[in-house]
Structures are given as C-alpha cells and as structure tokens.
PDB file of N, CA and C in Angstrom:
ATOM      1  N   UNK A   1      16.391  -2.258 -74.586  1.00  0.00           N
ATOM      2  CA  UNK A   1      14.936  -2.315 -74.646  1.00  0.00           C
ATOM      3  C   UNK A   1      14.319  -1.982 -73.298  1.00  0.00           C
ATOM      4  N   UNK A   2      15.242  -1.121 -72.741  1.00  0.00           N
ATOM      5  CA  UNK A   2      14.830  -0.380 -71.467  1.00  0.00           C
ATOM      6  C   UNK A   2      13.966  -1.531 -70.030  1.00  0.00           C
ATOM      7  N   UNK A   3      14.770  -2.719 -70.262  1.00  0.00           N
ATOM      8  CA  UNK A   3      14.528  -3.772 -69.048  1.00  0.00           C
ATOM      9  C   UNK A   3      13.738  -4.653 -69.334  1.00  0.00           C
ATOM     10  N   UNK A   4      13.094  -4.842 -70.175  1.00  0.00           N
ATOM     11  CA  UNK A   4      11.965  -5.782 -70.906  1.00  0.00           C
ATOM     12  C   UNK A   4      12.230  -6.313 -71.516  1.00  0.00           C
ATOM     13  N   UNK A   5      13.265  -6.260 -72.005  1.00  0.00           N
ATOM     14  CA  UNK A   5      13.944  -7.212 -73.051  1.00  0.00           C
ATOM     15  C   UNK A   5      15.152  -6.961 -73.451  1.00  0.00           C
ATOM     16  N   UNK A   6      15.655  -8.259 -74.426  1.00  0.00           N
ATOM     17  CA  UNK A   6      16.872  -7.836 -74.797  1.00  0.00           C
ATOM     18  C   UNK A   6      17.085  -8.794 -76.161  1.00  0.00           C
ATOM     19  N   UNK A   7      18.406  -8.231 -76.556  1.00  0.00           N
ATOM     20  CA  UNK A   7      18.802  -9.172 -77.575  1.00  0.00           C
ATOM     21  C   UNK A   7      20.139  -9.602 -77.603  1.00  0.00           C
ATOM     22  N   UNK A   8      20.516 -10.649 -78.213  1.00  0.00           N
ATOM     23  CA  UNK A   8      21.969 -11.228 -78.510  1.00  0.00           C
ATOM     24  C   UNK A   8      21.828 -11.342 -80.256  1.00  0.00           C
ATOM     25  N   UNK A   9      23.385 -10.987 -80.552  1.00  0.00           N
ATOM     26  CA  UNK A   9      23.381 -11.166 -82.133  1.00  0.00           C
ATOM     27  C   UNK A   9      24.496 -12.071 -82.168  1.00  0.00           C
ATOM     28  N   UNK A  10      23.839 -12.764 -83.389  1.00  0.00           N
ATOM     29  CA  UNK A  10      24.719 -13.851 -83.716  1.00  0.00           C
ATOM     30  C   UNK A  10      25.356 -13.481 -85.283  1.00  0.00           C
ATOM     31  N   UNK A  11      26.807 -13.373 -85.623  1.00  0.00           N
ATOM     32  CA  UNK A  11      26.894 -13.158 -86.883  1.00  0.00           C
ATOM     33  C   UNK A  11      27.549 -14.392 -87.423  1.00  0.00           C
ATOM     34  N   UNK A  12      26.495 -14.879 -88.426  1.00  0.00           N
ATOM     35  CA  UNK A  12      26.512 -16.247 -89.128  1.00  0.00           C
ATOM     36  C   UNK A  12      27.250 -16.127 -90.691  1.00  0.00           C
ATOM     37  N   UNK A  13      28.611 -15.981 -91.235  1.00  0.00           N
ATOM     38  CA  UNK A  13      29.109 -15.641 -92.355  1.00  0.00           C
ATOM     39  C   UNK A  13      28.755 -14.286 -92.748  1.00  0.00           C
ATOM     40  N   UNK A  14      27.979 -13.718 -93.399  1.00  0.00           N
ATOM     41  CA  UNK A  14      27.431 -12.736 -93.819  1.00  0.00           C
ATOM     42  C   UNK A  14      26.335 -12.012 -93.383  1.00  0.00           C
ATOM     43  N   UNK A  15      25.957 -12.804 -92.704  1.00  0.00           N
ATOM     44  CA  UNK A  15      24.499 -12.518 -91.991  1.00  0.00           C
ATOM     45  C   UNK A  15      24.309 -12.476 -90.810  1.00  0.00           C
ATOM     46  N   UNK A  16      23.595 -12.051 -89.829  1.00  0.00           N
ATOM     47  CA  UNK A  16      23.091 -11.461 -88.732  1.00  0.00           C
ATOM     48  C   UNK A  16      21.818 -12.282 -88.370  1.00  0.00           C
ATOM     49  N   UNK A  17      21.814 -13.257 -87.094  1.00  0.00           N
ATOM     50  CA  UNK A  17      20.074 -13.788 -86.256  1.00  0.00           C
ATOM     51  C   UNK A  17      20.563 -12.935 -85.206  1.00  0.00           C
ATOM     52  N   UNK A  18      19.572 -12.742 -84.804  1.00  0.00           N
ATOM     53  CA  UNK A  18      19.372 -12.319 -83.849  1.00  0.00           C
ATOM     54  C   UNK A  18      18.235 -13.094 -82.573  1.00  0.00           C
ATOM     55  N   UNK A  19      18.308 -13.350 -81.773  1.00  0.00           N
ATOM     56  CA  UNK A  19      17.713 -14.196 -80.353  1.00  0.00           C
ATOM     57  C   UNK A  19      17.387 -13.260 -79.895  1.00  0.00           C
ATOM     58  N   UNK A  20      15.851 -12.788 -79.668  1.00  0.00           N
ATOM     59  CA  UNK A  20      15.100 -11.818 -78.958  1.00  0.00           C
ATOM     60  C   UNK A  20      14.659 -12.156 -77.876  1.00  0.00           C
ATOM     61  N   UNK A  21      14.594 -12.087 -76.789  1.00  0.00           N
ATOM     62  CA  UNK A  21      13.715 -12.092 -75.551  1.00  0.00           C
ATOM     63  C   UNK A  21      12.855 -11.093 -74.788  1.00  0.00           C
ATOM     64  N   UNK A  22      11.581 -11.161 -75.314  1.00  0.00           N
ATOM     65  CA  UNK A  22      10.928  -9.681 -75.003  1.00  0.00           C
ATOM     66  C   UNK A  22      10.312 -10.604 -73.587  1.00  0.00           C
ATOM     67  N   UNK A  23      10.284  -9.913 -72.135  1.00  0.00           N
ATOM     68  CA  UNK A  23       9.172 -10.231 -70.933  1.00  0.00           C
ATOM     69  C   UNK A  23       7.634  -9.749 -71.131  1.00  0.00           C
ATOM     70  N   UNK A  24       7.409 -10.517 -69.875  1.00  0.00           N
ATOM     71  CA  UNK A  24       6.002 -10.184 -69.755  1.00  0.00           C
ATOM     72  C   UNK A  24       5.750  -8.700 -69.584  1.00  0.00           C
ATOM     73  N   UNK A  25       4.916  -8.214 -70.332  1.00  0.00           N
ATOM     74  CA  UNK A  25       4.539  -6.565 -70.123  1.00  0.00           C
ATOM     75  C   UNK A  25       4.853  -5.623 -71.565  1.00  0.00           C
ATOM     76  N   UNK A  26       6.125  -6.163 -71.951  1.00  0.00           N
ATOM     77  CA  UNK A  26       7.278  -5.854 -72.965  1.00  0.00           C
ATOM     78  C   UNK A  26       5.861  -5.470 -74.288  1.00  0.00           C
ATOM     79  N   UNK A  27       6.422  -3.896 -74.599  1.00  0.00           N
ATOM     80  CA  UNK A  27       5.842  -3.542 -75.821  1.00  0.00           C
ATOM     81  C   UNK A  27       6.443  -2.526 -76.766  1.00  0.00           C
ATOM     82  N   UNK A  28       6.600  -2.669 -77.924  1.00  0.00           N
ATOM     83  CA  UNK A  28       7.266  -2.297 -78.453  1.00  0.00           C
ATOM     84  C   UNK A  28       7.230  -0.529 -78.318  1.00  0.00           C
ATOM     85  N   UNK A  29       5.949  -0.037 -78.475  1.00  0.00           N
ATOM     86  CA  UNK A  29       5.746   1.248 -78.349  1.00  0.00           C
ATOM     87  C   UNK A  29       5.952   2.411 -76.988  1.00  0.00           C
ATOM     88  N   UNK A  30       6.069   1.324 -76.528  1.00  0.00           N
ATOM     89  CA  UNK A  30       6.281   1.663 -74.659  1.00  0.00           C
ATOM     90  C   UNK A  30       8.160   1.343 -74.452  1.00  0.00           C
ATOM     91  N   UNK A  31       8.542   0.872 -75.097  1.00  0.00           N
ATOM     92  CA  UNK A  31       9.795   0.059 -74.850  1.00  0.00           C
ATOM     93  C   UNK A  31      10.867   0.538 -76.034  1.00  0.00           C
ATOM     94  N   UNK A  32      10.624   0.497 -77.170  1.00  0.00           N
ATOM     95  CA  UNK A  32      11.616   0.719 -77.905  1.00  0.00           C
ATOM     96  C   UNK A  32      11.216   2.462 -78.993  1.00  0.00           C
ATOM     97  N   UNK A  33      10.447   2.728 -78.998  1.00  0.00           N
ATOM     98  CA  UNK A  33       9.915   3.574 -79.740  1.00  0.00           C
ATOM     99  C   UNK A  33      10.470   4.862 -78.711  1.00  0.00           C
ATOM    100  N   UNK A  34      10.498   5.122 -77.949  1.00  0.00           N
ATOM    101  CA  UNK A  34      11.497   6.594 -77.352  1.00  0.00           C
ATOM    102  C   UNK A  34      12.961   6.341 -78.179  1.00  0.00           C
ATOM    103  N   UNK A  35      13.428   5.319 -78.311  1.00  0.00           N
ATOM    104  CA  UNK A  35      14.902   4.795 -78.826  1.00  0.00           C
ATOM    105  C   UNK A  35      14.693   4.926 -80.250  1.00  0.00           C
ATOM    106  N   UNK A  36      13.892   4.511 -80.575  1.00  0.00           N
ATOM    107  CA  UNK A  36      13.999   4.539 -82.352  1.00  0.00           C
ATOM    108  C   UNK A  36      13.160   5.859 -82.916  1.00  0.00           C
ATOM    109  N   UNK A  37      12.716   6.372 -82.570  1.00  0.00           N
ATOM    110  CA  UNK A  37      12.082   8.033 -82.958  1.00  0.00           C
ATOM    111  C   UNK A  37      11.056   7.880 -84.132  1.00  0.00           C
ATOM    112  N   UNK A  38       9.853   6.530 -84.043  1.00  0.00           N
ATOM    113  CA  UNK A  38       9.493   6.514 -85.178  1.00  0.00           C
ATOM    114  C   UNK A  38       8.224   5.685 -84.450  1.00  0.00           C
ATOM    115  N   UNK A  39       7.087   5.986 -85.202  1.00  0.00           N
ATOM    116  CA  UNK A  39       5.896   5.858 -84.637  1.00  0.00           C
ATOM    117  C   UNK A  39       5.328   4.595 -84.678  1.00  0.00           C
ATOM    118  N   UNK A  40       5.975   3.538 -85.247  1.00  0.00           N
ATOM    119  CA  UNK A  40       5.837   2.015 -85.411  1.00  0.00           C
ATOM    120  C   UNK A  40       7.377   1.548 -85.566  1.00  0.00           C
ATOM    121  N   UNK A  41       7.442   0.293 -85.583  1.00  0.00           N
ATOM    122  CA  UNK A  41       8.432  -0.342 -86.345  1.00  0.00           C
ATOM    123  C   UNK A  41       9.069  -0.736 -87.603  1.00  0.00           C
ATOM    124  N   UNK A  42      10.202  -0.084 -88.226  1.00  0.00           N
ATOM    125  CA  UNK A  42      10.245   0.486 -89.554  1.00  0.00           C
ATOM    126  C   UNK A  42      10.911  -0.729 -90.137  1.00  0.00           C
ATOM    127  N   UNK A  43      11.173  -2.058 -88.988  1.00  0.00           N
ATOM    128  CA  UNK A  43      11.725  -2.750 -90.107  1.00  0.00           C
ATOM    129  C   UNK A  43      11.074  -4.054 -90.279  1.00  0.00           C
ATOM    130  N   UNK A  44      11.182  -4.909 -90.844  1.00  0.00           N
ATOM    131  CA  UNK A  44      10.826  -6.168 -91.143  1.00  0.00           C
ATOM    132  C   UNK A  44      11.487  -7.170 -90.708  1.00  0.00           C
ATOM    133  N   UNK A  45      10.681  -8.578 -90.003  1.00  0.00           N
ATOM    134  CA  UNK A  45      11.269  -8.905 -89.493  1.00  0.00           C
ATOM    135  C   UNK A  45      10.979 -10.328 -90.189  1.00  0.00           C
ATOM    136  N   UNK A  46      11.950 -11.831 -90.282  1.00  0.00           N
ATOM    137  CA  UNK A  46      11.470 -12.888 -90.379  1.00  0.00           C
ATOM    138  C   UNK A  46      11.935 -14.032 -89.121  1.00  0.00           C
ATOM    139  N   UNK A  47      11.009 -14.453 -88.523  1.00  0.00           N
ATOM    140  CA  UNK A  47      11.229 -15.488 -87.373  1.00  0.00           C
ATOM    141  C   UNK A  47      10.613 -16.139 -87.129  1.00  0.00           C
ATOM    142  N   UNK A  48      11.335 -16.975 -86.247  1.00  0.00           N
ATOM    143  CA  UNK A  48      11.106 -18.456 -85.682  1.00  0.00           C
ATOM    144  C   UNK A  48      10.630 -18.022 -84.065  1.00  0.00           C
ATOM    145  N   UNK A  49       9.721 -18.431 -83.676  1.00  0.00           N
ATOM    146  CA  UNK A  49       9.340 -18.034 -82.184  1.00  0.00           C
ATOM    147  C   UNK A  49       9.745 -19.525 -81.225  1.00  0.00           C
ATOM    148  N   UNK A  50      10.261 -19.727 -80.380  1.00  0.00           N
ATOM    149  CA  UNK A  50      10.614 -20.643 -79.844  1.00  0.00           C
ATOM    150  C   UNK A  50      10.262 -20.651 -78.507  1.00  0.00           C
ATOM    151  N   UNK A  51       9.293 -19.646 -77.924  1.00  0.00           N
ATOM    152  CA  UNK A  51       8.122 -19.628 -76.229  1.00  0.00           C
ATOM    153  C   UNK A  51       7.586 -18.765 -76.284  1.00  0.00           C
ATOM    154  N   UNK A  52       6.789 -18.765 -75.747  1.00  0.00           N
ATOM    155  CA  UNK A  52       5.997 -17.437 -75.292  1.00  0.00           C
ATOM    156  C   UNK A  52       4.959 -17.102 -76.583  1.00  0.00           C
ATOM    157  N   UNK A  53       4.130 -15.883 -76.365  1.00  0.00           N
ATOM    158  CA  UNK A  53       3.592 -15.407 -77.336  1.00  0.00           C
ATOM    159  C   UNK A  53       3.399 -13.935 -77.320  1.00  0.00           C
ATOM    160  N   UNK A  54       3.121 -13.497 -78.621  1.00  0.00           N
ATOM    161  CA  UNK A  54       3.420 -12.389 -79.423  1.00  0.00           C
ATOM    162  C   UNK A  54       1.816 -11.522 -79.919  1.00  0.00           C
ATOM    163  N   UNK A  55       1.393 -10.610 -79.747  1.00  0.00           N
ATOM    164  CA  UNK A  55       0.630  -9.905 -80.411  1.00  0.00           C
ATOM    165  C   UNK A  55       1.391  -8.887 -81.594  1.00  0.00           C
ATOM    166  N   UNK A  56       1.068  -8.695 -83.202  1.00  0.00           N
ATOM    167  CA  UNK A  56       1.518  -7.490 -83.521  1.00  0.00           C
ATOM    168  C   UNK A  56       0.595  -7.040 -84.241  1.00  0.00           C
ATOM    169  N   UNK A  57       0.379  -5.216 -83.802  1.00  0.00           N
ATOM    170  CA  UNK A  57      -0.529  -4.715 -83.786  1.00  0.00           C
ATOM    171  C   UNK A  57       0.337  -4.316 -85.543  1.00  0.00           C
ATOM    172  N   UNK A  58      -0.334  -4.275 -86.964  1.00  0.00           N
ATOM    173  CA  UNK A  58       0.043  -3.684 -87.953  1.00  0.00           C
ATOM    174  C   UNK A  58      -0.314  -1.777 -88.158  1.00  0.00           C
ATOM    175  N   UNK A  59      -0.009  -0.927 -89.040  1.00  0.00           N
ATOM    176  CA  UNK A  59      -0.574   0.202 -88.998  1.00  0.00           C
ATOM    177  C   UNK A  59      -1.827   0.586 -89.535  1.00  0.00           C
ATOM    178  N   UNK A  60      -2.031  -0.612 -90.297  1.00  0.00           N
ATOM    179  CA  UNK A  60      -3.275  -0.556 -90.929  1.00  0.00           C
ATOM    180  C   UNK A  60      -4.483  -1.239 -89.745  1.00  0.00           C
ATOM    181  N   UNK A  61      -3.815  -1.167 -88.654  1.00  0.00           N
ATOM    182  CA  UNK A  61      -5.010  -2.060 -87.684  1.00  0.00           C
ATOM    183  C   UNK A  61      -5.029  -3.647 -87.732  1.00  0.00           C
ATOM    184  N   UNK A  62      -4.612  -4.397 -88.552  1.00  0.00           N
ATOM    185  CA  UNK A  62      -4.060  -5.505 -88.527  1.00  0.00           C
ATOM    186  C   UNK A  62      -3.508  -6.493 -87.539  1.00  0.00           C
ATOM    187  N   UNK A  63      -4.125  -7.478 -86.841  1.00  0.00           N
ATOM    188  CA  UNK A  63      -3.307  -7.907 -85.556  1.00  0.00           C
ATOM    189  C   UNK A  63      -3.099  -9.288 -86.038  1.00  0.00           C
ATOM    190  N   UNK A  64      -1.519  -9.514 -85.746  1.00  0.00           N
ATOM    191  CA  UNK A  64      -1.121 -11.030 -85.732  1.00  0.00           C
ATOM    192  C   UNK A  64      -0.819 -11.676 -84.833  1.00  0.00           C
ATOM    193  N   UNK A  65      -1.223 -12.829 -84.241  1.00  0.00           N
ATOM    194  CA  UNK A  65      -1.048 -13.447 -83.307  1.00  0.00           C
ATOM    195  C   UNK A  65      -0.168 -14.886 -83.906  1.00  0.00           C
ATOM    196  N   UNK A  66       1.038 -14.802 -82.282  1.00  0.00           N
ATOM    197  CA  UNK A  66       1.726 -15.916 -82.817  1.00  0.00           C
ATOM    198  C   UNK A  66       2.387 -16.527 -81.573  1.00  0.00           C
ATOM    199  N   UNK A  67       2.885 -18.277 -81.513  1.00  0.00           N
ATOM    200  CA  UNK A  67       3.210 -18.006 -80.430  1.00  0.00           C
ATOM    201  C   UNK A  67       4.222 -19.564 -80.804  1.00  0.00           C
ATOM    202  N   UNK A  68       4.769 -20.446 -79.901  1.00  0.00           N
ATOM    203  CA  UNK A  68       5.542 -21.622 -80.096  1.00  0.00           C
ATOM    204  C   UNK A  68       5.746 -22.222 -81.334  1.00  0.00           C
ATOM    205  N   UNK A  69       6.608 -22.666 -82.064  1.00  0.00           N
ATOM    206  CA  UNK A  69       6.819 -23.293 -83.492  1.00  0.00           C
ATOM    207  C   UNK A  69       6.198 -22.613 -84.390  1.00  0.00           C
ATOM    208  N   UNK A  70       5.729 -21.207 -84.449  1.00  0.00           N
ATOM    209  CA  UNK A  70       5.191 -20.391 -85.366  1.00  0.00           C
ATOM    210  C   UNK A  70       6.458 -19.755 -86.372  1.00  0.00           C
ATOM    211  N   UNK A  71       6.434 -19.617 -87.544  1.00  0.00           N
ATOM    212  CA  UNK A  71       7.344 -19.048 -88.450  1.00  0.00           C
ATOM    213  C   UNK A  71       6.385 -17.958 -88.847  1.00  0.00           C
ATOM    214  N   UNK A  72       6.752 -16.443 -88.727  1.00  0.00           N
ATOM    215  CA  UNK A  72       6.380 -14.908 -88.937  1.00  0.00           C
ATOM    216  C   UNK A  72       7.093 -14.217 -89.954  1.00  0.00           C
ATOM    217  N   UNK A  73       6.645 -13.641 -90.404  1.00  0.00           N
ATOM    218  CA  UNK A  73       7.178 -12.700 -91.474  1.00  0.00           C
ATOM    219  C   UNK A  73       5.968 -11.243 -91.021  1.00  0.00           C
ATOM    220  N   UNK A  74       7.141 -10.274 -90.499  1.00  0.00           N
ATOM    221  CA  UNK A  74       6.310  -9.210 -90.300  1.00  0.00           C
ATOM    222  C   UNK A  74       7.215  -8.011 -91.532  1.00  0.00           C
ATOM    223  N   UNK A  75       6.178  -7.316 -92.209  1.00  0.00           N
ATOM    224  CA  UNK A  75       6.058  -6.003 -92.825  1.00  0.00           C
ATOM    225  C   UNK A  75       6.800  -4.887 -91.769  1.00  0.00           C
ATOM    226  N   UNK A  76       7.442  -4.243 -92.476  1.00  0.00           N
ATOM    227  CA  UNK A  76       7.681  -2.796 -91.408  1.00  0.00           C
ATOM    228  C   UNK A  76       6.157  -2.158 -91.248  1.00  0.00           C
ATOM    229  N   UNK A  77       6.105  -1.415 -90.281  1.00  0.00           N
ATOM    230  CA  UNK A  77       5.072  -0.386 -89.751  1.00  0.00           C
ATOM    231  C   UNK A  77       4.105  -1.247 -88.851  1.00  0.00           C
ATOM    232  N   UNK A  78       4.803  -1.646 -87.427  1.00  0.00           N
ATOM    233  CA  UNK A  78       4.038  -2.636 -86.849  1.00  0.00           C
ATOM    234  C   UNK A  78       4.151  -2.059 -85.307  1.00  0.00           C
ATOM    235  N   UNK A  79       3.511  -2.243 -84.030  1.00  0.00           N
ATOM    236  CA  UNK A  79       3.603  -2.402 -82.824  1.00  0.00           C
ATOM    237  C   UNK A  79       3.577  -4.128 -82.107  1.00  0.00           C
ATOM    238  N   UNK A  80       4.122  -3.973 -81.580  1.00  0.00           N
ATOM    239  CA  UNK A  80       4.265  -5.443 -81.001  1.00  0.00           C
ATOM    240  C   UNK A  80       3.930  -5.450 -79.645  1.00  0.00           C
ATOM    241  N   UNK A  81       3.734  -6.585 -78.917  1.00  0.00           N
ATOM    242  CA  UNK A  81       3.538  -6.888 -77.486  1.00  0.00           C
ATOM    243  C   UNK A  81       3.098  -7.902 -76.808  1.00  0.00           C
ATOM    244  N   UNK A  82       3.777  -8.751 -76.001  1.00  0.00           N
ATOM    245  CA  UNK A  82       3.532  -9.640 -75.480  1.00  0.00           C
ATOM    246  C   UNK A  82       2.732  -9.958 -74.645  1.00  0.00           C
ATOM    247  N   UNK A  83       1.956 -11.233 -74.784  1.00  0.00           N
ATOM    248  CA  UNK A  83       0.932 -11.402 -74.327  1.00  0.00           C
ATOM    249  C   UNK A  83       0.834 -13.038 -73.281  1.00  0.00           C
ATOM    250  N   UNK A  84       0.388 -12.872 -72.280  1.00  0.00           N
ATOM    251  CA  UNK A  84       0.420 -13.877 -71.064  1.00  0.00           C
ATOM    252  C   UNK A  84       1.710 -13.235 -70.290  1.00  0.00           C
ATOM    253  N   UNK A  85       1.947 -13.872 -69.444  1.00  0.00           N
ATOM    254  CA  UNK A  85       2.927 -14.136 -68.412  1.00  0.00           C
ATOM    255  C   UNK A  85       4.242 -15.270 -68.723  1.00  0.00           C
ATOM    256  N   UNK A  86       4.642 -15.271 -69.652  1.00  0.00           N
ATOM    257  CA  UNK A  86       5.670 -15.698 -70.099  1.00  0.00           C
ATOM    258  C   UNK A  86       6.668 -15.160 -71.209  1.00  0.00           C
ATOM    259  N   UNK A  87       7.729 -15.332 -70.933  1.00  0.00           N
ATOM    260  CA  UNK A  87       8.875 -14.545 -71.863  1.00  0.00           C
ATOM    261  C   UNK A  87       8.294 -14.784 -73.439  1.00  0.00           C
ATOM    262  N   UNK A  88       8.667 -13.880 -74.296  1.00  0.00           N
ATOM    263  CA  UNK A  88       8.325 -14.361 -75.919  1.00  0.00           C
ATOM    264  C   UNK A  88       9.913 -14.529 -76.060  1.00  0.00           C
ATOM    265  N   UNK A  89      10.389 -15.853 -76.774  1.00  0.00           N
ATOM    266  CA  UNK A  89      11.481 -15.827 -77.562  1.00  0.00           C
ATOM    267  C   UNK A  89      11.774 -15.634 -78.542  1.00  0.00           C
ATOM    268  N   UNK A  90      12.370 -15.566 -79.549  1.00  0.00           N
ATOM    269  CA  UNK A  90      12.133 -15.347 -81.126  1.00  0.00           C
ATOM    270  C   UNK A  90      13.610 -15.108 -82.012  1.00  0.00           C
ATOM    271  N   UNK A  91      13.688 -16.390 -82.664  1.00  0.00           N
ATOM    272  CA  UNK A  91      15.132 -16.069 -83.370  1.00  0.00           C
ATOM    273  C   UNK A  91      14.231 -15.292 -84.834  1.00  0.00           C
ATOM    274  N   UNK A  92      15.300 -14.296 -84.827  1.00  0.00           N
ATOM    275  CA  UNK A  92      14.992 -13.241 -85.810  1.00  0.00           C
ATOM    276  C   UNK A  92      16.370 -13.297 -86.879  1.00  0.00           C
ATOM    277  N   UNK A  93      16.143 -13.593 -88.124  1.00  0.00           N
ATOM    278  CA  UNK A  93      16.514 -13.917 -89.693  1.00  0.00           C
ATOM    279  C   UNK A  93      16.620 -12.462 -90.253  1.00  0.00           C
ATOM    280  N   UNK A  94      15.741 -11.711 -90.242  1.00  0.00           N
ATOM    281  CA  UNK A  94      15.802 -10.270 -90.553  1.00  0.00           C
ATOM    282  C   UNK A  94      15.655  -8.958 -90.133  1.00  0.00           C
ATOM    283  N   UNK A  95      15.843  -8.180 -90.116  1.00  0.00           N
ATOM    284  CA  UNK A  95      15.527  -6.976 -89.395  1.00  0.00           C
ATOM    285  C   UNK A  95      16.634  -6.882 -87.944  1.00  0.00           C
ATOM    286  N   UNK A  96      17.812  -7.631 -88.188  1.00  0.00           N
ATOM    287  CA  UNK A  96      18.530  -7.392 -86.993  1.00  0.00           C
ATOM    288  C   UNK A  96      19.625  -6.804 -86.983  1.00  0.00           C
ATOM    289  N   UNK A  97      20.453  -6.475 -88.192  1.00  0.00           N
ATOM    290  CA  UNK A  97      21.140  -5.669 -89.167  1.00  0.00           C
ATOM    291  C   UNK A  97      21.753  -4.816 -88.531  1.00  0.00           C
ATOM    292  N   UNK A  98      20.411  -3.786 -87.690  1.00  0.00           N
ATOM    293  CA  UNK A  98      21.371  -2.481 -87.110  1.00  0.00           C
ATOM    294  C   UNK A  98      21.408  -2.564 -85.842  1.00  0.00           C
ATOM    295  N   UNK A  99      20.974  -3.701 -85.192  1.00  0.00           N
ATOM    296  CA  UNK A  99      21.520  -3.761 -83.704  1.00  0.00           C
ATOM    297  C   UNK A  99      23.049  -4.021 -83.708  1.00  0.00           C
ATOM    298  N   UNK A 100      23.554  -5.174 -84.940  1.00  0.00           N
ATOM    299  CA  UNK A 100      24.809  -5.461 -85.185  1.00  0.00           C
ATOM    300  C   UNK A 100      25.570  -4.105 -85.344  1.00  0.00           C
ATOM    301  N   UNK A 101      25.482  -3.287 -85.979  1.00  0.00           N
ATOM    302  CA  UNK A 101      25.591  -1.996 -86.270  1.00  0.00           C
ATOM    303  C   UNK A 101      25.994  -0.600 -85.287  1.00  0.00           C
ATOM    304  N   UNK A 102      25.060  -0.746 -84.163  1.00  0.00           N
ATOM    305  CA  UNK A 102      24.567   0.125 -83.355  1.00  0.00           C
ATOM    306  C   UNK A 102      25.615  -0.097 -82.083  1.00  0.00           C
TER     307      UNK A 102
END
C-alpha cells in the first residue's frame, strides 16, 4: 500500500481476516489504485474498526463515516481515506481473499 499502510492476513479454517492499518494521509485512490488498475474499489468489505477513523467516499457520491467500535459493511465501488492524525485499524471479514492469494 505503497508506505501508508499495510496488512496482515490471518487464515481462520476456511476463511481469511484480514488486520488493516491504513496511516495518517493513507487514501485509497492515491495509495492502492496505481496497484489495482481500477477506478474505485471493486471489492466489498465487512469490518470491525478498532482506532482511528475512516472516510469512504461511495461512487455514487455517498460518504460514510466511521471510526472506534463501529461495524461497516462497504459495497464495492468505493474510495476510502483516513481522516485525523491517527492510524485507522480495521479487522476486515471480507474482501481480503486476494491479498491471501496475491
């Protein structure tokens, strides 16, 4: 995630969390979108945020804000980006599949 972040995968029986740590600055379109070749984020994600906080921008213009003990369910076709001066954490349930993969 080109220094802004990172991830660890956890493979739980069959399944894949993933522990995100995006920094301060960290945006998805600036950060991961040269890597993934696609003009939003194509996958869906379900999580648990555990610090920090989160803006996600949807394609329809849509913004969700989220931040400590928040449970998210994001749609594919999203931009993301963190907001304040503190790390966003975020155990991620879905959408982590092809980092395991990759």
């Amino acid at each position: 995630m080109s220094g802004k972040g990172q991830v660890e995968i956890l493979n739980v029986g069959d399944g894949v969390v993933g522990k995100a740590t995006f920094e301060p600055g960290w945006r998805w379109s600036e950060h991961v979108k040269p890597l993934a070749g696609t003009d939003s984020c194509q996958a869906a994600h379900v999580g648990y945020v555990l610090s920090g906080h989160q803006k996600v921008i949807m394609d329809d213009g849509t913004e969700l804000d989220f931040g400590p003990g928040d449970v998210v369910a994001i749609p594919p076709g999203h931009d993301g980006e963190v907001v304040g001066d503190e790390p966003c954490v975020v155990l991620d349930f879905a959408g982590m599949e092809h980092y395991a993969k990759g």
